[in-house]
C-alpha atoms as a PDB file:
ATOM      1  CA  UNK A   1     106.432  62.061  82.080  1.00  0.00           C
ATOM      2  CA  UNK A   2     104.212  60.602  84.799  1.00  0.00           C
ATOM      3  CA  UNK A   3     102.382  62.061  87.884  1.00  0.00           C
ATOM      4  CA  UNK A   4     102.312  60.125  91.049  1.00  0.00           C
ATOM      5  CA  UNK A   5     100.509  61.173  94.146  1.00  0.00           C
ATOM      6  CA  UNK A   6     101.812  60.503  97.575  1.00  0.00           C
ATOM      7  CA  UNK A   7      99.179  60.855 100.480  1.00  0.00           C
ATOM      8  CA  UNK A   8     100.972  61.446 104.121  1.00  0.00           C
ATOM      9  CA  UNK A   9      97.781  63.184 105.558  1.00  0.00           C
ATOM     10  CA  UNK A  10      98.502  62.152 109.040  1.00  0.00           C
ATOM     11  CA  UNK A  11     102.304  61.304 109.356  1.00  0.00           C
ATOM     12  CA  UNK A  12     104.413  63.125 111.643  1.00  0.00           C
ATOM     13  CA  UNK A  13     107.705  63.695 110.926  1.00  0.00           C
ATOM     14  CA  UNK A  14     110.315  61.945 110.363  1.00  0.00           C
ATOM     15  CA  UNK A  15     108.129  60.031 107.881  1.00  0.00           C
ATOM     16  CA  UNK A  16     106.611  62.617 105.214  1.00  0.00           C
ATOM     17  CA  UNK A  17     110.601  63.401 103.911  1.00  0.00           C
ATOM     18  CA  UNK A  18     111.386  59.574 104.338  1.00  0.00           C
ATOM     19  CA  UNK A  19     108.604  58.804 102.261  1.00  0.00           C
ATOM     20  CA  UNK A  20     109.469  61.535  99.945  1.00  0.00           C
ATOM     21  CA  UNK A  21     112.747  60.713  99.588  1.00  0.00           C
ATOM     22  CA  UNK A  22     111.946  56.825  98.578  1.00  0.00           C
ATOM     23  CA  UNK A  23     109.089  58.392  96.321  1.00  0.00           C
ATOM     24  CA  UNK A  24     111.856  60.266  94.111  1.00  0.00           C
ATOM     25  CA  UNK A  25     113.813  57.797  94.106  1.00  0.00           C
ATOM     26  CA  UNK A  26     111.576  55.883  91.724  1.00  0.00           C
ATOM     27  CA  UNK A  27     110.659  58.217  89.761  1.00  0.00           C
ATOM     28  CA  UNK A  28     112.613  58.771  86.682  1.00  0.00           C
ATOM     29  CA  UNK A  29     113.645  62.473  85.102  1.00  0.00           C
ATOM     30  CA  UNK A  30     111.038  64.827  84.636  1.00  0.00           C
ATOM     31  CA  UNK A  31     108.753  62.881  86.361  1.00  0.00           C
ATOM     32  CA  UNK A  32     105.995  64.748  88.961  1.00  0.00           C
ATOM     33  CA  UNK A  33     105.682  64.100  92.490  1.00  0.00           C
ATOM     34  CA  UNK A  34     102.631  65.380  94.477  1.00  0.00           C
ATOM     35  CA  UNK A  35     102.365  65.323  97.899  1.00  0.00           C
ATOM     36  CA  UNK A  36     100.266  65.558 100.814  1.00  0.00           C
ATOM     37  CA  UNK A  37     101.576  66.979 104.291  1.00  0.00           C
ATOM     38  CA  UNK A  38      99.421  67.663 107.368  1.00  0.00           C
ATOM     39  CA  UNK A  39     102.947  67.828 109.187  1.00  0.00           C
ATOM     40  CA  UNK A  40     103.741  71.502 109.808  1.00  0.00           C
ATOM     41  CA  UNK A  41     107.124  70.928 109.893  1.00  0.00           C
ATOM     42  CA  UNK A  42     107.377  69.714 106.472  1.00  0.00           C
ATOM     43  CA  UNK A  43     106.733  72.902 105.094  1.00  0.00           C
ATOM     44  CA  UNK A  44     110.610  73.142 106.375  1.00  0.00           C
ATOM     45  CA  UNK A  45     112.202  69.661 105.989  1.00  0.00           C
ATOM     46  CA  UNK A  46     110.829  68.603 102.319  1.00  0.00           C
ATOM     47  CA  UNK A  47     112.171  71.677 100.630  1.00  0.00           C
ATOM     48  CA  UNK A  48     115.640  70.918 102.592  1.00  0.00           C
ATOM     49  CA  UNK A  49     115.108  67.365 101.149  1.00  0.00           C
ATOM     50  CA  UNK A  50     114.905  68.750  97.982  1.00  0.00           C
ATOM     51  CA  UNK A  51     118.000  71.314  98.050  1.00  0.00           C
ATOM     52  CA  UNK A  52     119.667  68.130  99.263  1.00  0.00           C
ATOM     53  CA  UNK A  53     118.430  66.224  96.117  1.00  0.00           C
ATOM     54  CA  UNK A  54     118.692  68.464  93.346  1.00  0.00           C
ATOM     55  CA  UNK A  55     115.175  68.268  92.270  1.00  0.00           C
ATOM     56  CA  UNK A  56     112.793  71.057  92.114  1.00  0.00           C
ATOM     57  CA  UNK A  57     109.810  72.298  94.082  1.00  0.00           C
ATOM     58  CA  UNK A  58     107.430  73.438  91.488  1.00  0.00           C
ATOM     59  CA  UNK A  59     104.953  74.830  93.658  1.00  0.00           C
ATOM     60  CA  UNK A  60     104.066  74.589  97.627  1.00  0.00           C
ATOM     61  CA  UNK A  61     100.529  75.275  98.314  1.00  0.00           C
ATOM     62  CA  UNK A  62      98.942  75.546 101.945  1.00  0.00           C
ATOM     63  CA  UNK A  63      95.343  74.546 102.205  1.00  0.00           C
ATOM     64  CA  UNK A  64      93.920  75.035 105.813  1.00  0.00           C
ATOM     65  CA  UNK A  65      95.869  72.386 107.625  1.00  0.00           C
ATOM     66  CA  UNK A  66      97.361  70.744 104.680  1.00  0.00           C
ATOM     67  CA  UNK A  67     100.088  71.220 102.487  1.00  0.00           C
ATOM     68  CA  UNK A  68     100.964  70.243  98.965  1.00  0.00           C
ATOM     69  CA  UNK A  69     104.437  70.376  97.193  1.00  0.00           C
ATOM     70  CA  UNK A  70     104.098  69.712  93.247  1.00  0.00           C
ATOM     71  CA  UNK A  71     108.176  68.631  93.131  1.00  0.00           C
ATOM     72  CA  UNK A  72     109.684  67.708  89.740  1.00  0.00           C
ATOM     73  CA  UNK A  73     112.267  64.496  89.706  1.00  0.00           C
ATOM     74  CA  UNK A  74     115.751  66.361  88.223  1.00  0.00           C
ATOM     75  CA  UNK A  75     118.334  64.349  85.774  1.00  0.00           C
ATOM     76  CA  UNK A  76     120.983  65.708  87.393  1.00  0.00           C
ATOM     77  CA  UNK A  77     122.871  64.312  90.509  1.00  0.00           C
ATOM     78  CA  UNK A  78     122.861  65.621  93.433  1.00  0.00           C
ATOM     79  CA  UNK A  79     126.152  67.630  94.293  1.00  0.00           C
ATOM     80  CA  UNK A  80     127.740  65.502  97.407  1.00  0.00           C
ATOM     81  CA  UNK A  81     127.340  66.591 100.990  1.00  0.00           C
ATOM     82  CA  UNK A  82     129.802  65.988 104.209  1.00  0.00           C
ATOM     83  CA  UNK A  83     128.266  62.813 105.742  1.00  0.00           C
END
């Protein structure tokens, strides 16, 4: 099991949950993804991201005008949503 870190201090979104998403994507199961949001809004759209993945926010932390999601890279698929 590996940690990477994934610094999007400064990215407005759309990007922080596109980044995120291609981040995961590489990872392999039980893998750790860290990341760094100064994007408000993706205190909202990276925990939809990962409902919509299947993997798991560990913890969500808020640090003055920064927040940082610990998320954990699932082996199981992600159930199918109407496209």
């Amino acid at each position: 099991m590996s940690l990477t870190k994934l610094d999007l201090i400064g990215l407005k979104c759309p990007q922080p949950v596109l980044r995120t998403r291609k981040a995961l994507k590489s990872l392999m199961p039980g893998d750790r993804l860290e990341v760094h949001c100064s994007d408000p809004l993706a205190a909202i759209d990276i925990p939809h991201l990962i409902a919509q993945t299947g993997d798991r926010v560990e913890t969500m932390q808020r640090q003055d005008t920064t927040t940082v999601f610990l998320i954990e890279k699932s082996g199981v698929a992600a159930p199918k949503g109407c496209d």
